[in-house]
N, C-alpha and C. Protein backbone atom coordinates (compact mmCIF):
# COMPACT_ATOMS: atom_id res chain seq x y z
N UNK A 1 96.42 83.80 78.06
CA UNK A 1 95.33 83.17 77.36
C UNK A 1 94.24 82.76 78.34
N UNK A 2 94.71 82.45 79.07
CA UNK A 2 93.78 81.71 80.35
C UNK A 2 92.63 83.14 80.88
N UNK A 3 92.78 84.10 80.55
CA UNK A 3 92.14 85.36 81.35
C UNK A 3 91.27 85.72 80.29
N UNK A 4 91.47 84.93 78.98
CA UNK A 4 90.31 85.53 78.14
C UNK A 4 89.24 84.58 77.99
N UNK A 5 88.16 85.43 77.42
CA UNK A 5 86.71 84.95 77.54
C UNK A 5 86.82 83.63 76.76
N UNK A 6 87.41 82.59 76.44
CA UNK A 6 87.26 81.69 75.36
C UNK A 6 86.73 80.23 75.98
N UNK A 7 86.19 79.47 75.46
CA UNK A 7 85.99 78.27 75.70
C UNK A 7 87.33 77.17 76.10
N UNK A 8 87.72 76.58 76.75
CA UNK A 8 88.43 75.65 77.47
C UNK A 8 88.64 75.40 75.93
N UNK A 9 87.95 74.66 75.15
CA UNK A 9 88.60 73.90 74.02
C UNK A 9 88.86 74.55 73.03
N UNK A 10 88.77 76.01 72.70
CA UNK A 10 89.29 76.43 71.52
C UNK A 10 90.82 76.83 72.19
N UNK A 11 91.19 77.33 73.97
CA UNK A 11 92.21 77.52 74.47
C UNK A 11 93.18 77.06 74.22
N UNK A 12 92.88 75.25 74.15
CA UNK A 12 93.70 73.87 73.80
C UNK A 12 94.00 74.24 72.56
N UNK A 13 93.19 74.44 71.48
CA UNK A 13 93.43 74.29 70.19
C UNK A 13 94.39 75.56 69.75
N UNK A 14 94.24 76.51 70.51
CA UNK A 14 95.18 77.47 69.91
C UNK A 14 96.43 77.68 70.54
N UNK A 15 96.46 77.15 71.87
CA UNK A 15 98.09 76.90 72.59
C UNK A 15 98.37 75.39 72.49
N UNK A 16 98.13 74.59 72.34
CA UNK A 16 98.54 73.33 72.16
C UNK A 16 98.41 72.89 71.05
N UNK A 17 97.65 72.96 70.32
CA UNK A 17 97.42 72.45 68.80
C UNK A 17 97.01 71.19 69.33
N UNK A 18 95.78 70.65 69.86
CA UNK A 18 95.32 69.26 70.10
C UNK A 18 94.05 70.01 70.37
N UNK A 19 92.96 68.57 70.25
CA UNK A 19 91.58 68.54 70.55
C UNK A 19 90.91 68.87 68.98
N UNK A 20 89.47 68.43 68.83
CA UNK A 20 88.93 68.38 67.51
C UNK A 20 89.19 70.11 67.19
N UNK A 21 88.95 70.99 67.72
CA UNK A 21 89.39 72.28 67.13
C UNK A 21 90.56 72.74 66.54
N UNK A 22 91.98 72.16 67.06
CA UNK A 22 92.71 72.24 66.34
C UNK A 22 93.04 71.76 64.98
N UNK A 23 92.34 70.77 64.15
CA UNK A 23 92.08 70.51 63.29
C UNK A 23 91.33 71.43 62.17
N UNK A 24 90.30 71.88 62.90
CA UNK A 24 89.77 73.23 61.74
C UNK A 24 90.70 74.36 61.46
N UNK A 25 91.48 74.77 63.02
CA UNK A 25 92.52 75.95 62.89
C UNK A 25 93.65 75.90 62.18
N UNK A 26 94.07 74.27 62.12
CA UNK A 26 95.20 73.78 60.78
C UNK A 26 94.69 73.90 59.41
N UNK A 27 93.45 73.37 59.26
CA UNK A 27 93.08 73.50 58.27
C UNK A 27 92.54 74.89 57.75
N UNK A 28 92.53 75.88 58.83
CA UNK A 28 92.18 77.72 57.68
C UNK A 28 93.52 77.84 58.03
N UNK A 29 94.63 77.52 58.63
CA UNK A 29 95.75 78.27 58.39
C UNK A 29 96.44 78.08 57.43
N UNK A 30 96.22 76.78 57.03
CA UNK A 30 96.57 75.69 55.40
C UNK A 30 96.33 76.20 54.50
N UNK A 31 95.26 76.82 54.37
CA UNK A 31 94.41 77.55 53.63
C UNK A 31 94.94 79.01 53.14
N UNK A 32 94.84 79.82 54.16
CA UNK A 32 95.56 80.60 53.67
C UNK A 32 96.95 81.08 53.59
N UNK A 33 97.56 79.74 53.80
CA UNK A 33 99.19 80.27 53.22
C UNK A 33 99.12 79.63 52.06
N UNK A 34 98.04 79.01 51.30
CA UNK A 34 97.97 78.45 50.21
C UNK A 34 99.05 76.91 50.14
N UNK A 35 98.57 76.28 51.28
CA UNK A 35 99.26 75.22 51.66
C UNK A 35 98.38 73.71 50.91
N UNK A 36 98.17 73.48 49.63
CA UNK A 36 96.99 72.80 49.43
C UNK A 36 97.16 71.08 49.51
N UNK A 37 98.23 71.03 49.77
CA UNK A 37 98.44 69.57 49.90
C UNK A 37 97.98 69.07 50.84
N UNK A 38 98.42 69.95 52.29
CA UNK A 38 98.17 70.00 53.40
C UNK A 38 96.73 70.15 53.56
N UNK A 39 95.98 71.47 53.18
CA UNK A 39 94.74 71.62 53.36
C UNK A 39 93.83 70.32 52.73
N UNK A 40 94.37 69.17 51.81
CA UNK A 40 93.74 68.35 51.13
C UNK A 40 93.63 67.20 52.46
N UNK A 41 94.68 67.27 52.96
CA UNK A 41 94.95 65.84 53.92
C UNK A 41 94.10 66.14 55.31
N UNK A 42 94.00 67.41 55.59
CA UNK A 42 93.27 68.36 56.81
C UNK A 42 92.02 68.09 56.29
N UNK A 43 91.69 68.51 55.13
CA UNK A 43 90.04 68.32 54.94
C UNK A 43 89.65 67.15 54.88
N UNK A 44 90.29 66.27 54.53
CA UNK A 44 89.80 64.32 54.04
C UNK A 44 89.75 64.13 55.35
N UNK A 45 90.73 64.42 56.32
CA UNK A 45 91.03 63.66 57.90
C UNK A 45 89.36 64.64 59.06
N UNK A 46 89.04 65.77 58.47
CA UNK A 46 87.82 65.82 59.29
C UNK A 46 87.11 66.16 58.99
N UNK A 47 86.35 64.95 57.14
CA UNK A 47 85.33 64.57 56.72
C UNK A 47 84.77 65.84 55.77
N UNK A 48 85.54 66.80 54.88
CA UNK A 48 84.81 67.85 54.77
C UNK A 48 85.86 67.85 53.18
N UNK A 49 84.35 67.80 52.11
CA UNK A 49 84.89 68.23 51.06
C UNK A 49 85.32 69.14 50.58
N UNK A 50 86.44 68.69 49.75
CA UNK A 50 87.27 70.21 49.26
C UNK A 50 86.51 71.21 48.66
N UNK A 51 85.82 70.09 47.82
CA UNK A 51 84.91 71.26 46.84
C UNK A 51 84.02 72.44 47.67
N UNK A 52 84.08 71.80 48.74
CA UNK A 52 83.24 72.74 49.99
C UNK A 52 83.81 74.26 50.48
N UNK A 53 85.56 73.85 50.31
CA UNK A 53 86.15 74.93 51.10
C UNK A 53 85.87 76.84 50.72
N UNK A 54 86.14 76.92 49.40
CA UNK A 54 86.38 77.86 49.43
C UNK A 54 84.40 78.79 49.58
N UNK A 55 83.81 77.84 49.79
CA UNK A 55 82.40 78.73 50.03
C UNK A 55 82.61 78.52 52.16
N UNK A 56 83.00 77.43 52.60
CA UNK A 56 83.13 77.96 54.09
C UNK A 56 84.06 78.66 54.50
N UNK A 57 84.95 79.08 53.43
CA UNK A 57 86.59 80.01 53.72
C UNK A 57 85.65 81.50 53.63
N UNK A 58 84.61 81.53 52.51
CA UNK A 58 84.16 83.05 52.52
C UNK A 58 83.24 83.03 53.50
N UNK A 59 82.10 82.04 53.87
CA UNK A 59 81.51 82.40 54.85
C UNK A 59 82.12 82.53 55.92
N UNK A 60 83.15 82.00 56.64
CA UNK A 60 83.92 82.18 57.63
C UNK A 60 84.04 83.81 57.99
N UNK A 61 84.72 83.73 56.88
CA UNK A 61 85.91 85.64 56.57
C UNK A 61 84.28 86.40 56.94
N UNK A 62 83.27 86.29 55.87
CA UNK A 62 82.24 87.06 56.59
C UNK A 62 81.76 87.46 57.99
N UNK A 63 81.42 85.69 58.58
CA UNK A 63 81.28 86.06 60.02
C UNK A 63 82.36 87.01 60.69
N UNK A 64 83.49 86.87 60.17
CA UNK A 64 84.81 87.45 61.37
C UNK A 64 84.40 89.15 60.91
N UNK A 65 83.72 89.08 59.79
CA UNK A 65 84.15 90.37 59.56
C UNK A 65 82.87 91.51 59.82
N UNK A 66 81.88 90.37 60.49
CA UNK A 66 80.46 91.09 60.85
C UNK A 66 80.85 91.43 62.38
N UNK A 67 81.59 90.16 63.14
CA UNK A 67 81.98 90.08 64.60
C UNK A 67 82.67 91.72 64.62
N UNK A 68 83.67 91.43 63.64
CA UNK A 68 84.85 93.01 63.75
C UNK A 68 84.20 93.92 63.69
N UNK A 69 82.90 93.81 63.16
CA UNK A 69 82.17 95.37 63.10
C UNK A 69 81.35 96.18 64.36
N UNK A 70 81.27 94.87 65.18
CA UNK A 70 80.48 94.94 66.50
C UNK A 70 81.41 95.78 67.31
């Protein structure tokens, strides 16, 4: 992990599960295992309404899927 291009803090968030990033990465992984209890307590704890999710779940999937095209 350490040899790839990533920012120091998304590194943390995806081998340690700590730092404010790991919080978003719990919360889309919540997401899509259709974990919604969880994704309810993930979204209240970093300020982001539910009613919000499923339009930043598609914009998300978009960006990844404009990145994948590059």
């Amino acid at each position: 992990m350490a040899q790839l291009p990533f920012p120091e803090n998304l590194i943390t968030a995806l081998v340690e599960k700590k730092g404010l990033l790991a919080g978003f990465l719990m919360l889309s992984v919540a997401y899509e295992q259709g974990k919604w209890s969880a994704v309810a307590k993930i979204a209240n704890r970093l300020g982001i309404a539910e009613s919000e999710l499923p339009a930043l779940y598609s914009e998300a999937c978009q960006w990844s899927n404009s990145v994948a095209e590059t």
